[in-house]
C-alpha atoms as a PDB file:
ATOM      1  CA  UNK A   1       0.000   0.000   0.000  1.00  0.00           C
ATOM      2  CA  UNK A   2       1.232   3.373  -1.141  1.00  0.00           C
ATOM      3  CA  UNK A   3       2.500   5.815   1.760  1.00  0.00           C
ATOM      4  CA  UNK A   4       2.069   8.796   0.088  1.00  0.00           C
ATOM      5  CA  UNK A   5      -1.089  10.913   0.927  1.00  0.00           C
ATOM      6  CA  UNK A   6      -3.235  12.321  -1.479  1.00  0.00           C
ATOM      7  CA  UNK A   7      -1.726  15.934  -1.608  1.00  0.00           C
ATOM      8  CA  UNK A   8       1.274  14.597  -1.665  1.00  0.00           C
ATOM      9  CA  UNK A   9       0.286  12.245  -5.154  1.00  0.00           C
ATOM     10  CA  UNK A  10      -0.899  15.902  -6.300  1.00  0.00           C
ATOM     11  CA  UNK A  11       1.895  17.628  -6.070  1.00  0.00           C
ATOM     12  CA  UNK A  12       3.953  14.713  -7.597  1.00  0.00           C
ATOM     13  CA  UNK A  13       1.653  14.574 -10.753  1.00  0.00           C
ATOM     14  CA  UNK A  14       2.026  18.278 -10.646  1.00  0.00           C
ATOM     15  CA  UNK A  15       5.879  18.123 -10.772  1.00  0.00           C
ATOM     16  CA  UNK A  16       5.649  15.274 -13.327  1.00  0.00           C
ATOM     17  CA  UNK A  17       3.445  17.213 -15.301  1.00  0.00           C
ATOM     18  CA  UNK A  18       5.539  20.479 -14.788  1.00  0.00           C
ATOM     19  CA  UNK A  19       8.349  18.417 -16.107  1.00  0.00           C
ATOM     20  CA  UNK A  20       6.774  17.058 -19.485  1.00  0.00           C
ATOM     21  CA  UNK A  21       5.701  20.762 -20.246  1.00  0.00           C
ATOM     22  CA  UNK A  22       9.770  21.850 -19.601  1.00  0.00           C
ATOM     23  CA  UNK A  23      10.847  19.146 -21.307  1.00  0.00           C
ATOM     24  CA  UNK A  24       7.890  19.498 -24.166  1.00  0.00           C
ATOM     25  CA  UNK A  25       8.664  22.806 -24.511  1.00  0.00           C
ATOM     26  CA  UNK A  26      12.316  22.266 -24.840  1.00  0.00           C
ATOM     27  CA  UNK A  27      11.546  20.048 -27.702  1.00  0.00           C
ATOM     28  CA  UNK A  28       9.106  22.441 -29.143  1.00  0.00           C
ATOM     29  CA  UNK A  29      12.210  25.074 -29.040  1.00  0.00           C
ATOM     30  CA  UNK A  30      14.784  22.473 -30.001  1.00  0.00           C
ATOM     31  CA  UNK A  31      12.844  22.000 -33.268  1.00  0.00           C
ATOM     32  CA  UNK A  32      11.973  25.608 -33.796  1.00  0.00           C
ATOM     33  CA  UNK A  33      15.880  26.053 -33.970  1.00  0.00           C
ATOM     34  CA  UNK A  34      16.260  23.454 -36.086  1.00  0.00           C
ATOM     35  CA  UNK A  35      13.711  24.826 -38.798  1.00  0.00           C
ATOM     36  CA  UNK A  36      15.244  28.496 -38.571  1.00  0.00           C
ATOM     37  CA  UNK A  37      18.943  26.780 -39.303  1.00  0.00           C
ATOM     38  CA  UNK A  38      17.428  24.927 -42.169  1.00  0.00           C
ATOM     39  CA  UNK A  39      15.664  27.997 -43.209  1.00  0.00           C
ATOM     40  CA  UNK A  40      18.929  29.979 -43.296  1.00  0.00           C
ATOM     41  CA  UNK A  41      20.616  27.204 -44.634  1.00  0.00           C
ATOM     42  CA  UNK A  42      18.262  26.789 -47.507  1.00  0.00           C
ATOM     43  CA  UNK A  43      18.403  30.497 -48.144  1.00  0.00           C
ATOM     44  CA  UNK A  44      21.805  30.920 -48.324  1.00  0.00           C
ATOM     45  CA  UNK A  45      21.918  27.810 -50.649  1.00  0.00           C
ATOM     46  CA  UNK A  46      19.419  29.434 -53.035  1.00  0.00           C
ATOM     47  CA  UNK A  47      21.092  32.537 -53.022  1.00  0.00           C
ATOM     48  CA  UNK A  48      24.442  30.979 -53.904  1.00  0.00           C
ATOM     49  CA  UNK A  49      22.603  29.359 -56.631  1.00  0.00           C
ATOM     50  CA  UNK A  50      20.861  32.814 -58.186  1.00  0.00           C
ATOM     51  CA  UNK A  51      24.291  34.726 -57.596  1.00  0.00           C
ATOM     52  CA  UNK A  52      26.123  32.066 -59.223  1.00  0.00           C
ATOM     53  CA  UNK A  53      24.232  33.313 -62.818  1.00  0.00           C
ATOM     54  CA  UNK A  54      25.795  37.069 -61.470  1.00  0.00           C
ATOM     55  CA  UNK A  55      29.139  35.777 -60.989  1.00  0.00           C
ATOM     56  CA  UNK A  56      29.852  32.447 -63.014  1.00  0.00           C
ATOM     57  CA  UNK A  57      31.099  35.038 -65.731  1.00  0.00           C
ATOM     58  CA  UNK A  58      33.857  35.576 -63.456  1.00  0.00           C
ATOM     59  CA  UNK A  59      35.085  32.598 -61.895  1.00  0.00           C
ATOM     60  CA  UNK A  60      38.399  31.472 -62.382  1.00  0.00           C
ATOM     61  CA  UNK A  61      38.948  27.671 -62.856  1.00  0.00           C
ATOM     62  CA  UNK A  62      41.967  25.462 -62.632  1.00  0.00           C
ATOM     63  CA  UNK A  63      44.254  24.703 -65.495  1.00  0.00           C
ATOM     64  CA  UNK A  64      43.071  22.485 -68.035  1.00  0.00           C
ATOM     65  CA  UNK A  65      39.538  23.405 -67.132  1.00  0.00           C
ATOM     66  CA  UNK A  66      36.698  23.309 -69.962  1.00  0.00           C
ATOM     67  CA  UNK A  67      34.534  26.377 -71.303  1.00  0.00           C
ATOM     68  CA  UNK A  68      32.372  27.170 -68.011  1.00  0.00           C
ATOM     69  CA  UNK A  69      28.800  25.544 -69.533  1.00  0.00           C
ATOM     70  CA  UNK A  70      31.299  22.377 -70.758  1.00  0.00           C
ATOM     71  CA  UNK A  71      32.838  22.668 -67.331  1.00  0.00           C
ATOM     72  CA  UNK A  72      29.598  22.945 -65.069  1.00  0.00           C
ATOM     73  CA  UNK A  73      27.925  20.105 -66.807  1.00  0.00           C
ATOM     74  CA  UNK A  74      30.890  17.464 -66.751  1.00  0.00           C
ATOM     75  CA  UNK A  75      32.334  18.535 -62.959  1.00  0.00           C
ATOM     76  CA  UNK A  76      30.943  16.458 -59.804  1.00  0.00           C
ATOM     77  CA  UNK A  77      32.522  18.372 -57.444  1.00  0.00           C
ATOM     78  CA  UNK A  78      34.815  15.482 -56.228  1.00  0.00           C
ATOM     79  CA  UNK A  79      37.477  18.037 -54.484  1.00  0.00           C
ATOM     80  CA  UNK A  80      40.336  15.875 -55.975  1.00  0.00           C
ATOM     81  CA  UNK A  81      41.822  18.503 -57.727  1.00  0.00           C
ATOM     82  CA  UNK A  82      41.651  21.261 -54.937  1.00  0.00           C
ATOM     83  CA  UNK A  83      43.419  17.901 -51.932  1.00  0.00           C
ATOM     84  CA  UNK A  84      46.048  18.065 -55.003  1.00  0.00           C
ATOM     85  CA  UNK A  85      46.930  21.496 -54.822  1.00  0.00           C
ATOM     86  CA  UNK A  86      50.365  21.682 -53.308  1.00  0.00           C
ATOM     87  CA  UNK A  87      49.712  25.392 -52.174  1.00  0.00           C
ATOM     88  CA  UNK A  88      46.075  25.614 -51.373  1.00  0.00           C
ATOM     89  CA  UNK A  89      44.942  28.039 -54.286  1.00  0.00           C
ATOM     90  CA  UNK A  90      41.986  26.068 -55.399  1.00  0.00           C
ATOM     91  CA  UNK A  91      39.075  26.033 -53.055  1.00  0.00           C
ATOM     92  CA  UNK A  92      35.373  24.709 -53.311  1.00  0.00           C
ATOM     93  CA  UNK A  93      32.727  27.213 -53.670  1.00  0.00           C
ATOM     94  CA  UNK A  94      30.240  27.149 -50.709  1.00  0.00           C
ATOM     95  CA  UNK A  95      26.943  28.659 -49.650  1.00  0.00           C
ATOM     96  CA  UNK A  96      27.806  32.726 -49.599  1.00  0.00           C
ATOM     97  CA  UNK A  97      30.934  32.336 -51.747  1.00  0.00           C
ATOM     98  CA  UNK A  98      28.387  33.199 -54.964  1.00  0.00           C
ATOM     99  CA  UNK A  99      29.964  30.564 -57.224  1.00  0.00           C
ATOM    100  CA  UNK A 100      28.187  26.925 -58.213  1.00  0.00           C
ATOM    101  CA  UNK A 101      28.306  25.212 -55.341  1.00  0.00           C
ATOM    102  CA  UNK A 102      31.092  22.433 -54.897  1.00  0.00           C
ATOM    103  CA  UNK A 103      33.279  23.555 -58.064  1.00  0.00           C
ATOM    104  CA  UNK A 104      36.706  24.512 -57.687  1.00  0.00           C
ATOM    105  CA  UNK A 105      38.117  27.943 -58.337  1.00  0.00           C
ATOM    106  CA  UNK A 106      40.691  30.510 -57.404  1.00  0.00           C
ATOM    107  CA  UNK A 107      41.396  33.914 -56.140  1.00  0.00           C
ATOM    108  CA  UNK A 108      44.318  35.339 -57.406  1.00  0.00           C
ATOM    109  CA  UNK A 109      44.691  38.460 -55.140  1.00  0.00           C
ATOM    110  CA  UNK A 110      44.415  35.399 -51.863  1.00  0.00           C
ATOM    111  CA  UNK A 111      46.653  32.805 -53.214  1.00  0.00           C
ATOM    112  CA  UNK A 112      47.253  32.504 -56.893  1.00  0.00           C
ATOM    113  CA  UNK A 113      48.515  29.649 -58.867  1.00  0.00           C
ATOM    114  CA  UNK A 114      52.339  28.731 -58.851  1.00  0.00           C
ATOM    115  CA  UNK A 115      52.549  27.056 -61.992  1.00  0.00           C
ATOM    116  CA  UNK A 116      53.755  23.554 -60.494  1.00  0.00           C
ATOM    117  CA  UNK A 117      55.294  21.673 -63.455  1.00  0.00           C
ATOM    118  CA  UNK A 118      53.417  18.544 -62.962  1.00  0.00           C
ATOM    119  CA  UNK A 119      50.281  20.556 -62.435  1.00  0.00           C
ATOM    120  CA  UNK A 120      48.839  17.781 -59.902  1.00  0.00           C
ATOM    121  CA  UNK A 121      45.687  19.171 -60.133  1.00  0.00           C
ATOM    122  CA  UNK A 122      44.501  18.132 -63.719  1.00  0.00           C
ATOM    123  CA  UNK A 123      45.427  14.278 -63.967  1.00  0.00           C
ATOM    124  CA  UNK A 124      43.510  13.490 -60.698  1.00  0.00           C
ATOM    125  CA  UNK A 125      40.247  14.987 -62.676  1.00  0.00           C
ATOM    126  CA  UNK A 126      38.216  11.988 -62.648  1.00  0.00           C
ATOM    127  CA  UNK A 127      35.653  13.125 -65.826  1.00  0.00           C
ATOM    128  CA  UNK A 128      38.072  15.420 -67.733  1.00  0.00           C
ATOM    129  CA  UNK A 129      36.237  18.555 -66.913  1.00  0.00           C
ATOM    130  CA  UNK A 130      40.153  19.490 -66.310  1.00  0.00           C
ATOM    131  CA  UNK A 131      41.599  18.374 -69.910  1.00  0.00           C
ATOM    132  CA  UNK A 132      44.897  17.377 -69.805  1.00  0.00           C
ATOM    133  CA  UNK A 133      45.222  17.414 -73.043  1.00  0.00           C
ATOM    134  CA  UNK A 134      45.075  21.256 -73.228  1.00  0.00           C
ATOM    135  CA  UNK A 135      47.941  21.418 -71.062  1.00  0.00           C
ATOM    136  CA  UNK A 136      50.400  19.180 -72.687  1.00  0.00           C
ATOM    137  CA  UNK A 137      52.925  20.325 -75.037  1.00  0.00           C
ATOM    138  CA  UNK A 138      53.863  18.913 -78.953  1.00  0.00           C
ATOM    139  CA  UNK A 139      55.672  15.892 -76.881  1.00  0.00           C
ATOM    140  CA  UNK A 140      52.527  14.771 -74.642  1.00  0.00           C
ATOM    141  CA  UNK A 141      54.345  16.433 -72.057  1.00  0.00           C
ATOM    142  CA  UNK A 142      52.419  18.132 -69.438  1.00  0.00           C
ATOM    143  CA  UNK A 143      53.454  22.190 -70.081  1.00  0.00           C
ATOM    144  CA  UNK A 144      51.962  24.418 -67.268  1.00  0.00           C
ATOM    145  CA  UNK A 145      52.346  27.026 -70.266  1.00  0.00           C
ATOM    146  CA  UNK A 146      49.729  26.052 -71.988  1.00  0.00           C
ATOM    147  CA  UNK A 147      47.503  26.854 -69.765  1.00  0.00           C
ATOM    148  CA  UNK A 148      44.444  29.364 -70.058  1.00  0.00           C
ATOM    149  CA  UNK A 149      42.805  29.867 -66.521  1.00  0.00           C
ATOM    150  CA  UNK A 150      42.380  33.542 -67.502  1.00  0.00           C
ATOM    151  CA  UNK A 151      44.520  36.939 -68.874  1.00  0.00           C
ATOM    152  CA  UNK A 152      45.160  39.914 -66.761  1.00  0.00           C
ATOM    153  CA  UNK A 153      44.229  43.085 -67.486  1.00  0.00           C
ATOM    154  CA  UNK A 154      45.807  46.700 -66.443  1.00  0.00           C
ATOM    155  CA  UNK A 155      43.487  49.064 -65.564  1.00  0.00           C
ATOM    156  CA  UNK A 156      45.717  52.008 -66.534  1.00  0.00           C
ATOM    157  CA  UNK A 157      44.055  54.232 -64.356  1.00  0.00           C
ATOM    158  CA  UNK A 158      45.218  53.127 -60.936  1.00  0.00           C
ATOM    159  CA  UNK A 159      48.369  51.439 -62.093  1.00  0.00           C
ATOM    160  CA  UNK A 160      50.829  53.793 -60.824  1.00  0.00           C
ATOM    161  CA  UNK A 161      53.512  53.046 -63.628  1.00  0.00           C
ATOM    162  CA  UNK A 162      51.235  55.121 -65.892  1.00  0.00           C
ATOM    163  CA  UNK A 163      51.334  58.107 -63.252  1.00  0.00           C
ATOM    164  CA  UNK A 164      54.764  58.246 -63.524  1.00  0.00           C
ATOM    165  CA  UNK A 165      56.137  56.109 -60.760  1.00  0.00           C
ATOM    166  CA  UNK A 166      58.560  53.390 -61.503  1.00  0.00           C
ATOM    167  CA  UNK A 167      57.445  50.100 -60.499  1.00  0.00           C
ATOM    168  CA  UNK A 168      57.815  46.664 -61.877  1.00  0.00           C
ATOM    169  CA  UNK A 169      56.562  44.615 -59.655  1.00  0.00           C
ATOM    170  CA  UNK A 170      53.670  42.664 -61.833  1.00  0.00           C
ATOM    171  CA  UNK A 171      56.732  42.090 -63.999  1.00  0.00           C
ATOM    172  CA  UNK A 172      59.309  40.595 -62.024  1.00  0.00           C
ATOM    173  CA  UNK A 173      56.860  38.326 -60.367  1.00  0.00           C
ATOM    174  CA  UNK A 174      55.162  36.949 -63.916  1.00  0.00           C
ATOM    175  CA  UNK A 175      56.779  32.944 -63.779  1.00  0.00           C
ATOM    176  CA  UNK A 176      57.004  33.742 -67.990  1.00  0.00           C
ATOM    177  CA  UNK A 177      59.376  36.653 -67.440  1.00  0.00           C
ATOM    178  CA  UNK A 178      59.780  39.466 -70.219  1.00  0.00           C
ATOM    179  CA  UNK A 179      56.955  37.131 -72.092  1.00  0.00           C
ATOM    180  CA  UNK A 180      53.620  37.355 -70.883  1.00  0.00           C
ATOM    181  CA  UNK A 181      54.350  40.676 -69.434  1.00  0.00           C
ATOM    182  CA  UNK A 182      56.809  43.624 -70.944  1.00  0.00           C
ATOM    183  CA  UNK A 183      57.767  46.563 -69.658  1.00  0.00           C
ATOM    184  CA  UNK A 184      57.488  49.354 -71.864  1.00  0.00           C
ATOM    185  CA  UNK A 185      59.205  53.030 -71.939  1.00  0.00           C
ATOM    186  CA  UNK A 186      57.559  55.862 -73.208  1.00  0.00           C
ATOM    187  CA  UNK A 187      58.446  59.413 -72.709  1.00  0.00           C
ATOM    188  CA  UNK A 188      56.996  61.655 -70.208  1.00  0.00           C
ATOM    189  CA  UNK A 189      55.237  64.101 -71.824  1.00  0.00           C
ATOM    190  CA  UNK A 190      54.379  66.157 -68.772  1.00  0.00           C
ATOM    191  CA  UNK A 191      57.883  66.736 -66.998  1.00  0.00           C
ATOM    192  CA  UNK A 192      59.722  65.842 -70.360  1.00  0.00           C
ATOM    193  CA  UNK A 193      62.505  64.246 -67.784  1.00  0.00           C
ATOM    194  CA  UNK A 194      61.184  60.687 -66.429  1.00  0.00           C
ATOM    195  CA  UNK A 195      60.132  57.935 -68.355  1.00  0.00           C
ATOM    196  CA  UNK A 196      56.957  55.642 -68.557  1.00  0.00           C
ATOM    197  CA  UNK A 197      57.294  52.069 -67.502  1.00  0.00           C
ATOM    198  CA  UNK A 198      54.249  50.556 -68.154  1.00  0.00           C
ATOM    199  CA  UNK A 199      53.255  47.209 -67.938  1.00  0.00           C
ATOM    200  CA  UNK A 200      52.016  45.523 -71.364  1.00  0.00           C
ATOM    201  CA  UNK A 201      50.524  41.943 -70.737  1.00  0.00           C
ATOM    202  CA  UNK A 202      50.520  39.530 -74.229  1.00  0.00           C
ATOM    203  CA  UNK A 203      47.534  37.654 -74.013  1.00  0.00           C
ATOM    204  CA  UNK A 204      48.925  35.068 -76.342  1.00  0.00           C
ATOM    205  CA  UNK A 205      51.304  34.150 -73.635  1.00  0.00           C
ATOM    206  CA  UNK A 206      49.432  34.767 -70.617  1.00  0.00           C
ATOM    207  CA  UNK A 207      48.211  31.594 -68.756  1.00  0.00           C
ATOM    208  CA  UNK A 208      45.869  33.718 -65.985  1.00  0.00           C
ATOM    209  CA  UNK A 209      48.300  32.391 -62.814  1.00  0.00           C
ATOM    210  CA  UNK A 210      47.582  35.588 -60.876  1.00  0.00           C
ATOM    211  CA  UNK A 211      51.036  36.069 -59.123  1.00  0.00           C
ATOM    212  CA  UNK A 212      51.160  39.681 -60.964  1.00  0.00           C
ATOM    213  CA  UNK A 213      47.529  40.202 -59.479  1.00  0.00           C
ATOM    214  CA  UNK A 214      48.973  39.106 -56.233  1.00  0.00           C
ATOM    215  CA  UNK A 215      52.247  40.955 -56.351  1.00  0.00           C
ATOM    216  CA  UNK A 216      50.469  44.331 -57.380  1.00  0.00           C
ATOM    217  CA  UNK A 217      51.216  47.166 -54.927  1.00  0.00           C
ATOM    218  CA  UNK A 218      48.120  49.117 -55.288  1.00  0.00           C
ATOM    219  CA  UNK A 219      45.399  49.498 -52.471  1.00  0.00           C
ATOM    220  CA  UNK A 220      42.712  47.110 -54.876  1.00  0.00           C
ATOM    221  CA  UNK A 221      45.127  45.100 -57.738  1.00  0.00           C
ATOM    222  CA  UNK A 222      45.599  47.436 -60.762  1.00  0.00           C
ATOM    223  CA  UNK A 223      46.335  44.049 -62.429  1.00  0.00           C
ATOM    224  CA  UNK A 224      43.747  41.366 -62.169  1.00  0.00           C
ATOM    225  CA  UNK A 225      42.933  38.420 -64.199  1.00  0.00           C
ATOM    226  CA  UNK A 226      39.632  37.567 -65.727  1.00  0.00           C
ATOM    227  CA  UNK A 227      38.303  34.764 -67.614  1.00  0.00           C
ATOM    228  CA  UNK A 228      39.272  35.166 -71.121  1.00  0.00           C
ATOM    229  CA  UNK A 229      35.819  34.649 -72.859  1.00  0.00           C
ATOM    230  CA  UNK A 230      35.269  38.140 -70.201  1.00  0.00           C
ATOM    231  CA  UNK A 231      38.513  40.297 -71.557  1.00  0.00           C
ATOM    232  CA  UNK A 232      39.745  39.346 -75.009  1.00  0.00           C
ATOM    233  CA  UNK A 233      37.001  39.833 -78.247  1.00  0.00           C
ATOM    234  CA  UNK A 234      37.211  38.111 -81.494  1.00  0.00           C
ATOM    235  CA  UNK A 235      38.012  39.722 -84.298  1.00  0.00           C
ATOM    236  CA  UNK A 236      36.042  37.118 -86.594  1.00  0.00           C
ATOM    237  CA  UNK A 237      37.566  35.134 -89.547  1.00  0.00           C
ATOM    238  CA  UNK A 238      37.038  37.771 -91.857  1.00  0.00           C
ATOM    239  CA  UNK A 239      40.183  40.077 -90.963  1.00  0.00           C
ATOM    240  CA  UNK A 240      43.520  39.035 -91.685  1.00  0.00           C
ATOM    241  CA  UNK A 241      46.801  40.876 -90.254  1.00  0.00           C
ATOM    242  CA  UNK A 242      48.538  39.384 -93.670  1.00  0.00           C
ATOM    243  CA  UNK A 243      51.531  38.696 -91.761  1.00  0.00           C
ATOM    244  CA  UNK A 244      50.677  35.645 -89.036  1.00  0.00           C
ATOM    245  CA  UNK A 245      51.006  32.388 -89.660  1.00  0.00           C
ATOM    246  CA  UNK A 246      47.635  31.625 -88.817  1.00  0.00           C
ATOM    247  CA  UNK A 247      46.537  33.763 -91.403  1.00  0.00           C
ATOM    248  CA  UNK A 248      45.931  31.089 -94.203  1.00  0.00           C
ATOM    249  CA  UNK A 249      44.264  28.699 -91.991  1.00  0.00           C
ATOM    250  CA  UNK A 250      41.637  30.976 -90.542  1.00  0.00           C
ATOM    251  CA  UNK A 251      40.564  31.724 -94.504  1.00  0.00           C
ATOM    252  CA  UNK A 252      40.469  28.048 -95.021  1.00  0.00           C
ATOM    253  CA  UNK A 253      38.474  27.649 -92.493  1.00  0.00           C
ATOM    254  CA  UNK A 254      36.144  30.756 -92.973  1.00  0.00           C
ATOM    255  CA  UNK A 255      32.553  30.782 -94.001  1.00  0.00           C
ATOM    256  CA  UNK A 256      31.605  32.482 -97.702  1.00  0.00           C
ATOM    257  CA  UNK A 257      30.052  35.633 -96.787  1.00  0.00           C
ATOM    258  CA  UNK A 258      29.800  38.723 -98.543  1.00  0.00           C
ATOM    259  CA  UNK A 259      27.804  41.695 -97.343  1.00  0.00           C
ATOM    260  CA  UNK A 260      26.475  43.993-100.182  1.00  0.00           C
ATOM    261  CA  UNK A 261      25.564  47.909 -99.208  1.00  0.00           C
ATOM    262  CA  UNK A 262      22.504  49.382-101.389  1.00  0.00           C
ATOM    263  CA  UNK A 263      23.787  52.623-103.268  1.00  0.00           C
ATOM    264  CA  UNK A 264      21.898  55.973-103.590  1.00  0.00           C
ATOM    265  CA  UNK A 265      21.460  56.557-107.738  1.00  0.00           C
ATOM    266  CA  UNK A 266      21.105  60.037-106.808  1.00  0.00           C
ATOM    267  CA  UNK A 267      24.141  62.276-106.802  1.00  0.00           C
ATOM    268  CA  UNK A 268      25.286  63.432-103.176  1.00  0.00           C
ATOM    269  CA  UNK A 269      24.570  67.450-104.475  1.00  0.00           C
ATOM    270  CA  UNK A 270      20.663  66.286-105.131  1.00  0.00           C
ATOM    271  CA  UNK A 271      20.735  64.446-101.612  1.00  0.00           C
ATOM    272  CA  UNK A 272      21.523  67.094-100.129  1.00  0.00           C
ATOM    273  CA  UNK A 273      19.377  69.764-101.859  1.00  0.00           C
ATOM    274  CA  UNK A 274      16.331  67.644-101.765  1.00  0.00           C
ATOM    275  CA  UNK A 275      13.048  69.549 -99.466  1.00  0.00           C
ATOM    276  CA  UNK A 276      12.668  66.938 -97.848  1.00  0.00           C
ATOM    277  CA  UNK A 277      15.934  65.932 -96.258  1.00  0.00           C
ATOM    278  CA  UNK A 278      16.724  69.689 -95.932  1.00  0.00           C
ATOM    279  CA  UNK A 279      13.530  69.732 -93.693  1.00  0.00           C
ATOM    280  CA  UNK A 280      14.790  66.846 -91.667  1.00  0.00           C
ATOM    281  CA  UNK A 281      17.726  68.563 -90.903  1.00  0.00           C
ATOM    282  CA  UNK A 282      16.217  71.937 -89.914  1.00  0.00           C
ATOM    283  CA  UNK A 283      13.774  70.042 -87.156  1.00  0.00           C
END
């Protein structure tokens, strides 16, 4: 037989039902929490995703990396090639980084690439969304040369070797010294004593490592490196320079097209003395 009275088996039940409401309540909390995290989670997942159509234009991939819409669709965001980077410069793009989620890319102005000869990054590449064979040389030889993560670009502005100010420093650090990047001296106009030394970058040599971006001495990089579908146009297969060597091929390989311009048949004099053009230009 039970000892305890019946105020006492009150209070009890109270307690034990005081408990289940703490203990209810903490669950109630527990999962509240839970949905917020998810919720922030998810948002910052789905804004990644819409900021990735902002910024994709911009991303810089490793070497031997496809177009980005070739890239994208053949990448599974393994990681191999970023646990083979000797130096940490690739990284995976997370939620807030405003890149496809998972892929690898680079900052040059944090750690840029240092050109390692054997370029451990591309043969790992399980699906060949890093093509090897776009950095190998006329040997099969794997040529960190060849590659064409992106092109850097002087914004003449706030590069201080077009104020006037000798520096070189984008130029001694380029790994394809007096190649890639010249120096070049032009007369200064204003003082008519000093001398220009301004960086020229040959995009025909550039492979888009970053260490001028990184070695830049300006506030914000007054060399940077973009994709190359971003800073270089095309000129088409219709202009020839008439003294490159690629010249004859790009003809063979051009399209038949001839555009035709419609000619007045009235003389430029009655053009121009017509009423109703002479009204035209009077409004």
């Amino acid at each position: 037989m039970s000892n305890i009275n019946p105020q006492e088996r009150k209070e009890k039940k109270m307690s034990t039902s005081g408990n289940q409401t703490t203990n209810e309540r903490r669950k109630f909390f527990l999962t509240i929490a839970r949905a917020a995290g998810l919720a922030v989670l998810g948002g910052l997942t789905w804004s990644a995703f819409v900021d990735e159509v902002k910024a994709s234009s911009l991303i810089l991939r490793p070497p031997g990396a496809l177009k980005e819409d070739d890239f994208l669709a053949t990448c599974i965001k393994c990681g191999l090639c970023v646990e083979a980077c000797p130096f940490d410069t690739l990284k995976l793009a997370k939620p807030g980084d405003n890149k496809p989620l998972g892929t690898p890319f680079f900052e040059p102005r944090d750690i840029p690439c240092y050109m390692c000869i054997d370029i451990p990054c591309v043969p790992v590449c399980p699906t060949d969304a890093l093509d090897i064979l776009s950095v190998q040389n006329k040997e099969k030889k794997l040529d960190i040369n060849k590659a064409q993560m992106g092109v850097a670009v002087v914004d003449d502005n706030s590069c201080i070797a077009f104020w006037g100010i000798q520096c070189d420093a984008c130029y001694r650090a380029c790994p394809l010294l007096g190649k890639a990047i010249t120096v070049e001296y032009t007369k200064n106009e204003r003082t008519g004593k000093h001398a220009f030394l301004k960086p020229i970058v040959h995009a025909d040599v550039c492979t888009g490592c970053g260490l001028c971006e990184k070695a830049c001495v300006t506030e914000k990089a007054a060399i940077f490196v973009l994709p190359r579908e971003v800073a270089l146009g095309r000129a088409g297969d219709y202009y020839i320079k008439g003294w490159d060597k690629g010249d004859e091929e790009r003809l063979e390989h051009a399209t038949s097209k001839t555009t035709k311009t419609e000619l007045s048949k009235d003389s430029a004099v009655n053009s121009l003395n017509s009423s109703s053009d002479m009204e035209d230009l009077l409004k």
